[in-house]
N, C-alpha and C. Protein backbone atom coordinates (compact mmCIF):
# COMPACT_ATOMS: atom_id res chain seq x y z
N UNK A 1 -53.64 -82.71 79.47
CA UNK A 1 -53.27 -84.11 79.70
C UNK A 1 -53.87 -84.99 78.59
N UNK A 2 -52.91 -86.35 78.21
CA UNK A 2 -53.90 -86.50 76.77
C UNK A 2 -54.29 -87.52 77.29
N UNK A 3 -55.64 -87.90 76.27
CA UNK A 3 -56.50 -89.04 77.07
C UNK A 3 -55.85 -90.14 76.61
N UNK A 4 -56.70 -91.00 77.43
CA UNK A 4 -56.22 -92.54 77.49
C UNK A 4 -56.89 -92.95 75.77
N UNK A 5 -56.15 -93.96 75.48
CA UNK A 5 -56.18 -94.64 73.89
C UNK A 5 -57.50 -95.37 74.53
N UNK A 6 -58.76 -95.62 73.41
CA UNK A 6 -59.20 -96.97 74.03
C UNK A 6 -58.50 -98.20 74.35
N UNK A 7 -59.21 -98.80 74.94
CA UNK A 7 -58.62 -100.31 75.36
C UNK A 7 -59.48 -101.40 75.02
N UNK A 8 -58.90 -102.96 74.55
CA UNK A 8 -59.78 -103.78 74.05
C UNK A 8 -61.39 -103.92 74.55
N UNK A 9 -60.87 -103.82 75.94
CA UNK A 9 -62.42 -104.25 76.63
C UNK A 9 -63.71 -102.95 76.07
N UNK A 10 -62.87 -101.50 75.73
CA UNK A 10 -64.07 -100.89 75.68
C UNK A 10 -64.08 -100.93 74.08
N UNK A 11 -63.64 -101.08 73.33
CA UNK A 11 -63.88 -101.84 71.64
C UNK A 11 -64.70 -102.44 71.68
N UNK A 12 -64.77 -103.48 72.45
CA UNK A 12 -65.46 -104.71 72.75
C UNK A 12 -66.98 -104.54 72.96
N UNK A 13 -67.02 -103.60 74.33
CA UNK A 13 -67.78 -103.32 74.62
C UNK A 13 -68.69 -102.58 73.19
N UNK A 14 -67.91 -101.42 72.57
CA UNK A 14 -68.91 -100.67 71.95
C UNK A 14 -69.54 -102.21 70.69
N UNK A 15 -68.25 -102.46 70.29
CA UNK A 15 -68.87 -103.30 68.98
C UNK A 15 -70.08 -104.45 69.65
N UNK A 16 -69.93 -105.23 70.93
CA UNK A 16 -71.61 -105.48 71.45
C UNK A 16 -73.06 -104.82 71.14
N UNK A 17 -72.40 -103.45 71.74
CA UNK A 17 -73.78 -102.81 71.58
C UNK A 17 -73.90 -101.97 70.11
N UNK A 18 -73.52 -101.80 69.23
CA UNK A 18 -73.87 -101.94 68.08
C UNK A 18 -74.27 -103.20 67.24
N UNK A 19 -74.10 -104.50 67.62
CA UNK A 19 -74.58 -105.76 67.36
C UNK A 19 -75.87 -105.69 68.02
N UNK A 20 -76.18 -105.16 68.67
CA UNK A 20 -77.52 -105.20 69.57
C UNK A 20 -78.34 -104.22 68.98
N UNK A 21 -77.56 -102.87 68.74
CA UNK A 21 -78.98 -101.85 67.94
C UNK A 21 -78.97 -102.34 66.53
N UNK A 22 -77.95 -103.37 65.61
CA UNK A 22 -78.73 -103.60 64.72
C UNK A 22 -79.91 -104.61 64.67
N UNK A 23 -80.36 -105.11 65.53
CA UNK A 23 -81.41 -105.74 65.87
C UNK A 23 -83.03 -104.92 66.18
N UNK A 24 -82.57 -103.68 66.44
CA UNK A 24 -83.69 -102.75 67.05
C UNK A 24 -85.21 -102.78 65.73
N UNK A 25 -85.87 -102.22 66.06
CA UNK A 25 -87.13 -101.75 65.31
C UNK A 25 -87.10 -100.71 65.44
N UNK A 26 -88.11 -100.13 64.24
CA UNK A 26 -88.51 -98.71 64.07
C UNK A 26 -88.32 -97.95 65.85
N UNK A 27 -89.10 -98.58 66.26
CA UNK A 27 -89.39 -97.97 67.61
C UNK A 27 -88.06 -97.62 68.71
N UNK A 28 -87.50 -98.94 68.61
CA UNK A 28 -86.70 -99.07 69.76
C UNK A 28 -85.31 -97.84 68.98
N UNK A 29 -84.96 -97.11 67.79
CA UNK A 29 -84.25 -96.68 67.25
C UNK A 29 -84.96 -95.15 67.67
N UNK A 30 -86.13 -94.97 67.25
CA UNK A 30 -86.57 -93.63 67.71
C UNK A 30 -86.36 -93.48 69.14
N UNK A 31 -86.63 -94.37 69.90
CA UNK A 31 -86.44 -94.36 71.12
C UNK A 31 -84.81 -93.71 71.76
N UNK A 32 -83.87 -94.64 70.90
CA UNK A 32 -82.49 -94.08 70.51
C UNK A 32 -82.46 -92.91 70.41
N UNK A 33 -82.58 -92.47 69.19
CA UNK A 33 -82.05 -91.22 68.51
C UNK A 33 -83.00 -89.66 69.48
N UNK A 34 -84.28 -90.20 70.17
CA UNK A 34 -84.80 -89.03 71.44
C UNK A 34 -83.85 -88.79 72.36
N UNK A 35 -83.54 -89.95 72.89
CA UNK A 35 -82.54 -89.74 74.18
C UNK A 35 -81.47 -89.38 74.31
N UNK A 36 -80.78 -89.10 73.06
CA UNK A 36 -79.56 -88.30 72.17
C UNK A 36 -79.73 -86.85 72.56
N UNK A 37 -81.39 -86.70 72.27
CA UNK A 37 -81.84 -85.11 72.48
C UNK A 37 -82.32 -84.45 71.23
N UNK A 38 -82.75 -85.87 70.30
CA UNK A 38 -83.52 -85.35 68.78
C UNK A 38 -84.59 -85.65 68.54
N UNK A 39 -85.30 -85.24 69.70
CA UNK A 39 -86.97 -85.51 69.36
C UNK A 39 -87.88 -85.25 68.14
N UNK A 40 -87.36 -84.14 67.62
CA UNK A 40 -87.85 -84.04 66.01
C UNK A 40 -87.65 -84.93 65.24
N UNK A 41 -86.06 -85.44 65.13
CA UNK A 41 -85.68 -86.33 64.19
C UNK A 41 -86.26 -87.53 64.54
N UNK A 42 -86.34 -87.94 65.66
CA UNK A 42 -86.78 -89.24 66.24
C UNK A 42 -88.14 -89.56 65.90
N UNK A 43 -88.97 -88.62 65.35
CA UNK A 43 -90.31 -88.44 64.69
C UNK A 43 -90.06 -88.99 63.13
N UNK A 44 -88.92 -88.00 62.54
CA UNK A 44 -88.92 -88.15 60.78
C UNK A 44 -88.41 -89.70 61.09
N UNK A 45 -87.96 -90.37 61.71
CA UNK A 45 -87.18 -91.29 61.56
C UNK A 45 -88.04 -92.83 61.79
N UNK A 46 -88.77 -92.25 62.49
CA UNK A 46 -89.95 -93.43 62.74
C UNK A 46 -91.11 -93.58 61.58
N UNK A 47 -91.09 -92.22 61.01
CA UNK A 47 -92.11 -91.93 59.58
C UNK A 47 -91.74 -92.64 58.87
N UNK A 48 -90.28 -92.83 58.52
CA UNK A 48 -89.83 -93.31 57.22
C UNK A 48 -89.02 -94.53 57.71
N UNK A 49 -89.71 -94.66 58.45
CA UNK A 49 -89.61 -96.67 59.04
C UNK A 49 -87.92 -96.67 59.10
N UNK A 50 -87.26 -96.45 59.92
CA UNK A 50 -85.63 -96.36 59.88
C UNK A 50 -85.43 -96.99 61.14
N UNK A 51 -85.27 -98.85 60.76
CA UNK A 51 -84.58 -99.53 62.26
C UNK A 51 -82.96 -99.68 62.38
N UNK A 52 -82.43 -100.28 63.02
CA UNK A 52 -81.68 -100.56 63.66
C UNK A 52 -80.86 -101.53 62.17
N UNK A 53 -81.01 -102.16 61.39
CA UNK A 53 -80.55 -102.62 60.16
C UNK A 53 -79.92 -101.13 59.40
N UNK A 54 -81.04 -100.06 59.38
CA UNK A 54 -80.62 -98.94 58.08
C UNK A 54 -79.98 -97.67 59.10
N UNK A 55 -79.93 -97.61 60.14
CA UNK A 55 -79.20 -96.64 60.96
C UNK A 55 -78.05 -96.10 60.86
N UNK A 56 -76.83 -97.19 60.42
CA UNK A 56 -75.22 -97.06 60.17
C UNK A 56 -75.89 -96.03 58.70
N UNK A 57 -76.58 -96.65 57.14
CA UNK A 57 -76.49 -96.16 56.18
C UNK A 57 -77.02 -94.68 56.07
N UNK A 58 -77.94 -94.16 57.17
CA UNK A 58 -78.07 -92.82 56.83
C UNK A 58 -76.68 -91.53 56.79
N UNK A 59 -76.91 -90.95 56.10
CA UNK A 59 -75.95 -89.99 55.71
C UNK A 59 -76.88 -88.32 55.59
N UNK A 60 -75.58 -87.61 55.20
CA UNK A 60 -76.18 -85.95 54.60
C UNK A 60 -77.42 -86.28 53.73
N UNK A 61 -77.23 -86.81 52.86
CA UNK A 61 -78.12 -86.71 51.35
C UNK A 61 -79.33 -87.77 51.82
N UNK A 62 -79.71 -88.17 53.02
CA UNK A 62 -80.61 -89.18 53.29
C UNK A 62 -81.44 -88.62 54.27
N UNK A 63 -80.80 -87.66 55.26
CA UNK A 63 -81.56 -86.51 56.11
C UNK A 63 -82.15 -85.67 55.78
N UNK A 64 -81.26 -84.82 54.57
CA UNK A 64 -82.14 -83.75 53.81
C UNK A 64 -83.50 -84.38 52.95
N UNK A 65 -83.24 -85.72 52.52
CA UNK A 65 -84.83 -86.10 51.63
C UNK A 65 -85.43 -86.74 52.47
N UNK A 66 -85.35 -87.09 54.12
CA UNK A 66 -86.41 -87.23 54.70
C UNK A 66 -86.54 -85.36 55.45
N UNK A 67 -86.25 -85.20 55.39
CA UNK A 67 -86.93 -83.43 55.41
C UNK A 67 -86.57 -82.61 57.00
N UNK A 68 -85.16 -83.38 57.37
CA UNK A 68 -84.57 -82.41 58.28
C UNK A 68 -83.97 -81.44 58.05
N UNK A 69 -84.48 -80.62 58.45
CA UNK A 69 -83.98 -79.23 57.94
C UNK A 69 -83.39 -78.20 59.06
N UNK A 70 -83.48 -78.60 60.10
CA UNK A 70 -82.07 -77.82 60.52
C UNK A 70 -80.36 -78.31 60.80
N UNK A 71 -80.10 -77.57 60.31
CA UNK A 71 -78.61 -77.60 59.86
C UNK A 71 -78.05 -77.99 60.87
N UNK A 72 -78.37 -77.49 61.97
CA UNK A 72 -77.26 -77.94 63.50
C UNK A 72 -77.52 -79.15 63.76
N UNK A 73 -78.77 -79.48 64.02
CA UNK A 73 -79.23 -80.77 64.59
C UNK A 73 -78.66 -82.16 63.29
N UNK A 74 -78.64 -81.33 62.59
CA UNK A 74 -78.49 -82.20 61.54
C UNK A 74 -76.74 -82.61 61.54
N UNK A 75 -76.16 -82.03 61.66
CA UNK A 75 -74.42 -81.92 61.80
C UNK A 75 -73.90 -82.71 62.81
N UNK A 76 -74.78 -82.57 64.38
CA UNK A 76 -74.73 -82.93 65.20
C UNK A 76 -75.13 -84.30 65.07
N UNK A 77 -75.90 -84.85 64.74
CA UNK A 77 -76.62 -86.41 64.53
C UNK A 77 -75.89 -86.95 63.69
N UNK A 78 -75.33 -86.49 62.58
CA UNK A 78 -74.45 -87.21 62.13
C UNK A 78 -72.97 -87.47 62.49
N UNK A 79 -72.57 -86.75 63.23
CA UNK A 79 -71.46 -86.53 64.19
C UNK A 79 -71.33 -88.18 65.20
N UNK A 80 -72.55 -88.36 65.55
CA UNK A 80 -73.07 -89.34 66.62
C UNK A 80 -73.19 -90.75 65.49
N UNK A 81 -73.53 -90.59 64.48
CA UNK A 81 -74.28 -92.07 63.71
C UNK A 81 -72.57 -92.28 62.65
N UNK A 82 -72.07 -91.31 62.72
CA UNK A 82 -70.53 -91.90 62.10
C UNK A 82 -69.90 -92.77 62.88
N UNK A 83 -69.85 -92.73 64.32
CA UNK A 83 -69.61 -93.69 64.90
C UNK A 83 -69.86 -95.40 64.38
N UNK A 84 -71.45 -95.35 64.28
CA UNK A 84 -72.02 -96.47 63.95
C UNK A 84 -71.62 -96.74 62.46
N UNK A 85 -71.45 -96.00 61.46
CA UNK A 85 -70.98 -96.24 60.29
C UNK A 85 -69.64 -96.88 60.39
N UNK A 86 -68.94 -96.22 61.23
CA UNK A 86 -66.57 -97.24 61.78
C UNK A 86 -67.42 -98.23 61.78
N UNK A 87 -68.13 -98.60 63.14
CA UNK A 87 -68.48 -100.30 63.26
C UNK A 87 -68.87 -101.16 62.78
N UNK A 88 -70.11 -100.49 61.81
CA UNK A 88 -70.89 -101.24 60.67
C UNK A 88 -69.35 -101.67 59.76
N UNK A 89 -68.86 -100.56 59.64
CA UNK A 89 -67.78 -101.17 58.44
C UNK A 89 -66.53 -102.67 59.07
N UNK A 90 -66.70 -102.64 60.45
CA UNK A 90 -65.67 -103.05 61.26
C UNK A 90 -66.52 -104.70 61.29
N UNK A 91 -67.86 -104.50 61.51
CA UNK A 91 -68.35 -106.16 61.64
C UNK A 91 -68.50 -106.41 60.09
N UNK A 92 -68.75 -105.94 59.27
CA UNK A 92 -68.98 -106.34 57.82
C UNK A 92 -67.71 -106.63 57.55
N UNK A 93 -66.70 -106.05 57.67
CA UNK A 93 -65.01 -106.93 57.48
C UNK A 93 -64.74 -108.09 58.23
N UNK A 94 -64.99 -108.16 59.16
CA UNK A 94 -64.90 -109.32 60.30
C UNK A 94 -65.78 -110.15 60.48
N UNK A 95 -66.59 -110.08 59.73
CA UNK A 95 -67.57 -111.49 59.43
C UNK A 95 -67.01 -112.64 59.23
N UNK A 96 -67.33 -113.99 59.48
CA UNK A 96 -66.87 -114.93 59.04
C UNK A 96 -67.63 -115.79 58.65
N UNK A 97 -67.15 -115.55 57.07
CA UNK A 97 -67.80 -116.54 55.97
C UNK A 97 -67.97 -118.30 55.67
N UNK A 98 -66.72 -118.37 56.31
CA UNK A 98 -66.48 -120.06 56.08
C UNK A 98 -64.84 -119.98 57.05
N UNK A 99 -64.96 -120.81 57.99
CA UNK A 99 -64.05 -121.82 58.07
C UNK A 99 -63.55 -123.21 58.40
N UNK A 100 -62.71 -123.94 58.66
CA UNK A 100 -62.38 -125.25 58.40
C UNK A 100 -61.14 -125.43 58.68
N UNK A 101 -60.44 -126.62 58.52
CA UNK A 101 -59.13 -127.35 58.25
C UNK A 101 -58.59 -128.21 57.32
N UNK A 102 -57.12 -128.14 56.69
CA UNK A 102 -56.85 -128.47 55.79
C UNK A 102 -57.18 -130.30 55.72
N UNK A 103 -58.07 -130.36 54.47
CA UNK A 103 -58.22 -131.89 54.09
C UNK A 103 -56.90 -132.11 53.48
N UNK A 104 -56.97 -133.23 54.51
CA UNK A 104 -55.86 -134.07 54.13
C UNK A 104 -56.15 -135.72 53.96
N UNK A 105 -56.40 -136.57 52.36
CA UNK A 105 -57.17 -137.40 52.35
C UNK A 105 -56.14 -138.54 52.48
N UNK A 106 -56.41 -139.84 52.99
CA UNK A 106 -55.58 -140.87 53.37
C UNK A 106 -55.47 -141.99 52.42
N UNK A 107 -54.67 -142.94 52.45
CA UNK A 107 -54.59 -143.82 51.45
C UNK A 107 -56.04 -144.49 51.48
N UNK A 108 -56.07 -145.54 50.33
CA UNK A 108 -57.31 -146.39 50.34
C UNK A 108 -58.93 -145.57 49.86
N UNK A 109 -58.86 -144.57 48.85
CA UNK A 109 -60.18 -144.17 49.26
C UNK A 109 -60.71 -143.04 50.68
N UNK A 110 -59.89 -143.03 51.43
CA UNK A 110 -59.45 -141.70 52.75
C UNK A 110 -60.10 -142.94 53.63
N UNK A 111 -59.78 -144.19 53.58
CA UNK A 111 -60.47 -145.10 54.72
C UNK A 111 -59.64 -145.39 55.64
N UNK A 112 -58.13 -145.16 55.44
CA UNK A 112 -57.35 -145.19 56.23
C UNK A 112 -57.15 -143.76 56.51
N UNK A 113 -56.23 -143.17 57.83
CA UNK A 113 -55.81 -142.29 58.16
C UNK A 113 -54.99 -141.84 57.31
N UNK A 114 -54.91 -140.27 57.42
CA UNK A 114 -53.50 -139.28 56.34
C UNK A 114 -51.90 -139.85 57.25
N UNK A 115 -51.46 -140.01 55.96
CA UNK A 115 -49.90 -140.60 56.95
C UNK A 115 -50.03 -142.02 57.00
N UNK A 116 -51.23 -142.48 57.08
CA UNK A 116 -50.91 -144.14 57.45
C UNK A 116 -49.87 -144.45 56.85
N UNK A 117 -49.28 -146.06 57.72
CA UNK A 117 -49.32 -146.13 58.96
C UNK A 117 -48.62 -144.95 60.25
N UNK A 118 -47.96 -143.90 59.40
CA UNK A 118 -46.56 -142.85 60.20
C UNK A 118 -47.98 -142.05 60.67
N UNK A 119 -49.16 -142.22 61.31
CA UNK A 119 -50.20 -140.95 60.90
C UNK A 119 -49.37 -139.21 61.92
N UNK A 120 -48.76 -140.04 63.53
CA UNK A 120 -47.90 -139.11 64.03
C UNK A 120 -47.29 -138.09 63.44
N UNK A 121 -46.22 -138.84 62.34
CA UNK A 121 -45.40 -137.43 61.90
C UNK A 121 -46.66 -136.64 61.20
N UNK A 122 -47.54 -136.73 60.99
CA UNK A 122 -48.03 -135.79 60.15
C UNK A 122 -48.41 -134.78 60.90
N UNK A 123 -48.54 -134.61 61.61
CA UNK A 123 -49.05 -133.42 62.70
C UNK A 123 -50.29 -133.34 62.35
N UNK A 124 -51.07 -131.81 63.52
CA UNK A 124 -52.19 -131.53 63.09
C UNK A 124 -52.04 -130.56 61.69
N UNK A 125 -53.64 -130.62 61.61
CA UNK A 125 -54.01 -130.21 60.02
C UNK A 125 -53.72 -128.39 60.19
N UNK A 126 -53.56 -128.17 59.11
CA UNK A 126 -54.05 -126.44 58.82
C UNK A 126 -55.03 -125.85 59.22
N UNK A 127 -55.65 -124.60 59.68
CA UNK A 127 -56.78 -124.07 59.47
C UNK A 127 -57.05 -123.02 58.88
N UNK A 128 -57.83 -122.56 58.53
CA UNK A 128 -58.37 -121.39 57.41
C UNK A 128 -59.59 -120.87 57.91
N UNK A 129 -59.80 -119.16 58.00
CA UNK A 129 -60.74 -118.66 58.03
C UNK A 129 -61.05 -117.42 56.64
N UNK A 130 -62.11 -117.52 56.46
CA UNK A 130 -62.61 -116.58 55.33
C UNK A 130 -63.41 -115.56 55.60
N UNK A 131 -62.89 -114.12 55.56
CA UNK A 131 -64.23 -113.39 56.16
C UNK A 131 -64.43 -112.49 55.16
N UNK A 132 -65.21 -111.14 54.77
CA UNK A 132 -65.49 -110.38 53.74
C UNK A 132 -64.30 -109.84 52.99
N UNK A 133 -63.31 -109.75 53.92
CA UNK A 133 -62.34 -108.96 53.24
C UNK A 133 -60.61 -109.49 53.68
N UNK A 134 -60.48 -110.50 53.86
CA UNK A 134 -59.51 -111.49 54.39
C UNK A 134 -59.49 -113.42 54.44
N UNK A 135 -58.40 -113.66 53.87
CA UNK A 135 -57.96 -114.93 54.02
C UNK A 135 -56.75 -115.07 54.74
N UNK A 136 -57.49 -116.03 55.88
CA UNK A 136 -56.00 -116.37 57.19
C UNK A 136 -56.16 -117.48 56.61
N UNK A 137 -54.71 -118.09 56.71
CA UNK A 137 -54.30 -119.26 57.01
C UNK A 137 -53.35 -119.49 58.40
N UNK A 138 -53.97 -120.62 59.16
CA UNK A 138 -52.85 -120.54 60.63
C UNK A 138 -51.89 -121.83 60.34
N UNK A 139 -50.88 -121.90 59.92
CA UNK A 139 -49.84 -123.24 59.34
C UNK A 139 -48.77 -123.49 60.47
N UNK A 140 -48.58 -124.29 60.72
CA UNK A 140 -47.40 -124.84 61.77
C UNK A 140 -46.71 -125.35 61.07
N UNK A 141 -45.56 -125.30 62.02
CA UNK A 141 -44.20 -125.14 61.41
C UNK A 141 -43.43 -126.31 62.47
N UNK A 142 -42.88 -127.53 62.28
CA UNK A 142 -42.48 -128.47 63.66
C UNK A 142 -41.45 -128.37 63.37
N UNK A 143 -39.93 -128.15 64.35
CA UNK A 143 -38.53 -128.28 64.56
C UNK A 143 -38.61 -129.60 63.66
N UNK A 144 -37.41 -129.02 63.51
CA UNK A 144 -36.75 -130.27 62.19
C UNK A 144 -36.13 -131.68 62.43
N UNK A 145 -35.51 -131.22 63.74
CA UNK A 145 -34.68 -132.29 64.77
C UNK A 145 -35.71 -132.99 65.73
N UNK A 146 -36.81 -132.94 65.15
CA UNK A 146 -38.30 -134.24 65.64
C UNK A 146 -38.72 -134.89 64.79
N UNK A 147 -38.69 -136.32 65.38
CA UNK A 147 -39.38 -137.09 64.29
C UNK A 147 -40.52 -137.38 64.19
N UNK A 148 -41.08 -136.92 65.19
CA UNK A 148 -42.76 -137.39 65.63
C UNK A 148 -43.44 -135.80 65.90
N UNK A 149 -43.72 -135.11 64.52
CA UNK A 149 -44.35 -133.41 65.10
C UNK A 149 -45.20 -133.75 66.44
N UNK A 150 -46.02 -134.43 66.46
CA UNK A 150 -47.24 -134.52 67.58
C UNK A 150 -46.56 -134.20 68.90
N UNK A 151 -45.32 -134.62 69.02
CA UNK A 151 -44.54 -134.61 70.51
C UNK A 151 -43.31 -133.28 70.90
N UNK A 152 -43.13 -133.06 69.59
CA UNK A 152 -42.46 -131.69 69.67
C UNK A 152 -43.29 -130.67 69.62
N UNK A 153 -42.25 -129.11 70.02
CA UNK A 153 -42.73 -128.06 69.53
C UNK A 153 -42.72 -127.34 68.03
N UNK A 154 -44.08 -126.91 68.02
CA UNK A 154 -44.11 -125.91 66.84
C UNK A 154 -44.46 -124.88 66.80
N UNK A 155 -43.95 -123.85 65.97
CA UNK A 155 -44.91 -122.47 65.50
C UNK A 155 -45.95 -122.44 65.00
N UNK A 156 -46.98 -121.63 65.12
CA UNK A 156 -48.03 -121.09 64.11
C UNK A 156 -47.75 -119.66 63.69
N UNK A 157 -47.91 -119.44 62.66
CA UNK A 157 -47.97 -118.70 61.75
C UNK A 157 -49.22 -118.32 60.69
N UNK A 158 -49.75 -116.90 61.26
CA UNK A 158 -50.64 -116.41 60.95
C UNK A 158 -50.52 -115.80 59.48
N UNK A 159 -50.69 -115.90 57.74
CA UNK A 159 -50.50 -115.62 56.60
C UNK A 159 -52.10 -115.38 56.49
N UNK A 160 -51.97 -114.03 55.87
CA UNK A 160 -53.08 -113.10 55.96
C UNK A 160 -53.24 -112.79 54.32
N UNK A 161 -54.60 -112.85 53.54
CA UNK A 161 -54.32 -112.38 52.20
C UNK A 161 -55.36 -111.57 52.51
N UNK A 162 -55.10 -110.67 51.51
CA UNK A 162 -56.37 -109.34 50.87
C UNK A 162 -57.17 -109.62 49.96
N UNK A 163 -58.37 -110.04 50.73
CA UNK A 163 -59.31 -110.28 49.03
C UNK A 163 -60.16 -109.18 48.78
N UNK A 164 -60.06 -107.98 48.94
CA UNK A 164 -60.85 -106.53 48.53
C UNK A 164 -59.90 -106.63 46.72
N UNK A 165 -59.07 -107.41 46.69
CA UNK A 165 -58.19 -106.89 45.01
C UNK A 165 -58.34 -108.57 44.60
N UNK A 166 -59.52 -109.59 44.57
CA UNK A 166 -59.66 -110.46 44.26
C UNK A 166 -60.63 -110.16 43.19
N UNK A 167 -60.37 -110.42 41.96
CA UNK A 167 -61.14 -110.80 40.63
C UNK A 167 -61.94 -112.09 40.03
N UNK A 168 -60.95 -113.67 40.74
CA UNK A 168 -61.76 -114.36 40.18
C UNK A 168 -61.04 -115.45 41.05
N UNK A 169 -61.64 -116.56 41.03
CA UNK A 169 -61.51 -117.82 42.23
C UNK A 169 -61.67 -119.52 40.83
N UNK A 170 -60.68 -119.61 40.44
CA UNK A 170 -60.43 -120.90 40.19
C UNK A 170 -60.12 -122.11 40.55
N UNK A 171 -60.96 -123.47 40.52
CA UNK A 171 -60.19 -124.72 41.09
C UNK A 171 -60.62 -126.02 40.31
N UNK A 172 -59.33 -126.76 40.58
CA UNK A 172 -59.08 -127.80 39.73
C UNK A 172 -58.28 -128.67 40.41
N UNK A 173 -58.90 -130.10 40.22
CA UNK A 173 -58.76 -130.97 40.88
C UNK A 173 -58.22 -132.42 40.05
N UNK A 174 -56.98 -132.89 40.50
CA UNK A 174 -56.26 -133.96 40.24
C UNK A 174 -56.89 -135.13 39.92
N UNK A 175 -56.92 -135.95 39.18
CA UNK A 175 -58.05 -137.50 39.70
C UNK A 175 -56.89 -138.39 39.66
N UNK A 176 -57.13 -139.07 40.15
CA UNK A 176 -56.43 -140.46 41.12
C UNK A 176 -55.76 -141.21 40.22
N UNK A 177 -54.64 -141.93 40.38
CA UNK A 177 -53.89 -142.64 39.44
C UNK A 177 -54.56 -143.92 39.30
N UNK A 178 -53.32 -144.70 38.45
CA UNK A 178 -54.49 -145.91 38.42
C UNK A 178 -54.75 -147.02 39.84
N UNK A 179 -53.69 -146.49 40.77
CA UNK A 179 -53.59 -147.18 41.98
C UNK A 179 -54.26 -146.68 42.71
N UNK A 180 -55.97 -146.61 42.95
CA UNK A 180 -56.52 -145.71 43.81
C UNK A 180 -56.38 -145.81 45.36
N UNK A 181 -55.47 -146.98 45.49
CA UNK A 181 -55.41 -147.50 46.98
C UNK A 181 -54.38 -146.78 47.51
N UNK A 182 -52.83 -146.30 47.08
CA UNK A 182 -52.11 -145.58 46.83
C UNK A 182 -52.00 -143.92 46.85
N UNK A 183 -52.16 -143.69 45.38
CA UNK A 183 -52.67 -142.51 45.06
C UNK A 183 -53.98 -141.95 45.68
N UNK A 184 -53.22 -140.65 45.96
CA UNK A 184 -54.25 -139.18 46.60
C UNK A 184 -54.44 -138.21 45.75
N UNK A 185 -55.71 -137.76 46.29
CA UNK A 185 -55.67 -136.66 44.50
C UNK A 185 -55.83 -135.57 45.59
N UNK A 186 -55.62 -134.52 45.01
CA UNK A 186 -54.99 -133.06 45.17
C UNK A 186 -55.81 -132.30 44.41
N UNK A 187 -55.78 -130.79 45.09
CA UNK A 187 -56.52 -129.81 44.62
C UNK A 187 -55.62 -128.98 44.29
N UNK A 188 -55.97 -127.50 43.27
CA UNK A 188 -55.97 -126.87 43.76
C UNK A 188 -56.75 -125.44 43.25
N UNK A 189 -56.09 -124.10 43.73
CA UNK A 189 -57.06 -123.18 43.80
C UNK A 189 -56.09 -121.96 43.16
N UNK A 190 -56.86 -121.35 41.73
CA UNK A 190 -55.77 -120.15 41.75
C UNK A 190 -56.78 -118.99 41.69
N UNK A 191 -55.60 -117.79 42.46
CA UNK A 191 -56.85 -116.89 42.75
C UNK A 191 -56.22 -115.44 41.64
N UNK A 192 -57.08 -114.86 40.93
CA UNK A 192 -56.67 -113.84 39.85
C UNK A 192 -56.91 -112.77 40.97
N UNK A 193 -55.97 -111.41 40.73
CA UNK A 193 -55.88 -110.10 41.71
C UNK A 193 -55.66 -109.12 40.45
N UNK A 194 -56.16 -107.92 40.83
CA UNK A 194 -55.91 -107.02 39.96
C UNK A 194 -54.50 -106.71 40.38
N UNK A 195 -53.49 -107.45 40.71
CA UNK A 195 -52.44 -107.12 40.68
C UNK A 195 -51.49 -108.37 40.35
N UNK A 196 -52.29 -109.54 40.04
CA UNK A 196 -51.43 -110.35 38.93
C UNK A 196 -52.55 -111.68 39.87
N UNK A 197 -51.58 -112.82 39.91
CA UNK A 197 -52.50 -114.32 39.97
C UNK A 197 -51.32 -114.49 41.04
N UNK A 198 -52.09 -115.22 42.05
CA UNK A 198 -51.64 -115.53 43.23
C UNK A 198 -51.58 -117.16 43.07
């Protein structure tokens, strides 16, 4: 019979408690890795000061030079700490670096509202999140046959970029005409990819 797929709640669950043992100390990790059933290792591991921060990074070549030397136990423990290596890699992608909403500056110096006096049709702003290895943008989209977005319906639309193939982050910014009461100045941002300029 084949097993059940995980399900969000127990994802959830595990990625908690790996947020929690990277917090651990020397101790509370030996404490770990005994109750597994590696009381030896749980010794080398407390020797060579190994908390809850360096746990995901041990590997083959990091067991053998702290001086475990049997082969089973050794196969077996890493069998168990690959786990923690998926997750480590899973919160280090899903970090979030910066986010916000699109500035949108208003006439006068931004002393008036964006849109003044129409500020309605303008709808709400954009938002953007930035995490290690991703740029969302969430953009709405208002039916066309409204004249006031705020009161109609709209879509959001989730646009996802890859920044693991990001090379370089440029920006440059507009300055104001001679009507500064008027005129809005504008940004913007170009991003170089090893697969051309976005």
């Amino acid at each position: 019979m084949p097993q059940d797929k995980p399900t969000v709640q127990h994802d959830q669950k595990a990625m908690e408690k790996f947020l929690k043992m990277e917090t651990w100390d020397v101790k509370e990790v030996g404490e770990y890795i005994s109750s597994l059933g590696f009381k030896d290792i749980s010794e080398i591991f407390m020797a060579h000061k190994i908390d809850g921060s360096l746990l995901p990074s041990i590997g083959k070549a990091e067991m053998k030079e702290m001086g475990v030397k049997v082969v089973g136990d050794r196969l077996k423990f890493l069998k168990i700490n690959n786990k923690n290596k998926v997750l480590a890699r899973r919160v280090w992608r899903n970090k979030v670096i910066w986010e916000g909403e699109e500035f949108r500056e208003g006439p006068c110096g931004d002393m008036l509202p964006f849109g003044f006096p129409y500020c309605c049709w303008t709808g709400v702003p954009d938002k953007y999140k930035v995490t290690n290895t991703k740029f969302t943008a969430l953009m709405k989209t208002y039916h066309e046959d409204g004249y006031f977005p705020c009161l109609t319906d709209k879509t959001i639309q989730a646009n996802n970029f890859d920044l693991t193939t990001v090379n370089d982050v440029d920006y440059s910014e507009e300055v104001l005409g001679a009507c500064t009461c008027c005129d809005v100045a504008a940004s913007k941002v170009m991003i170089s990819t090893n697969r051309g300029e976005m």
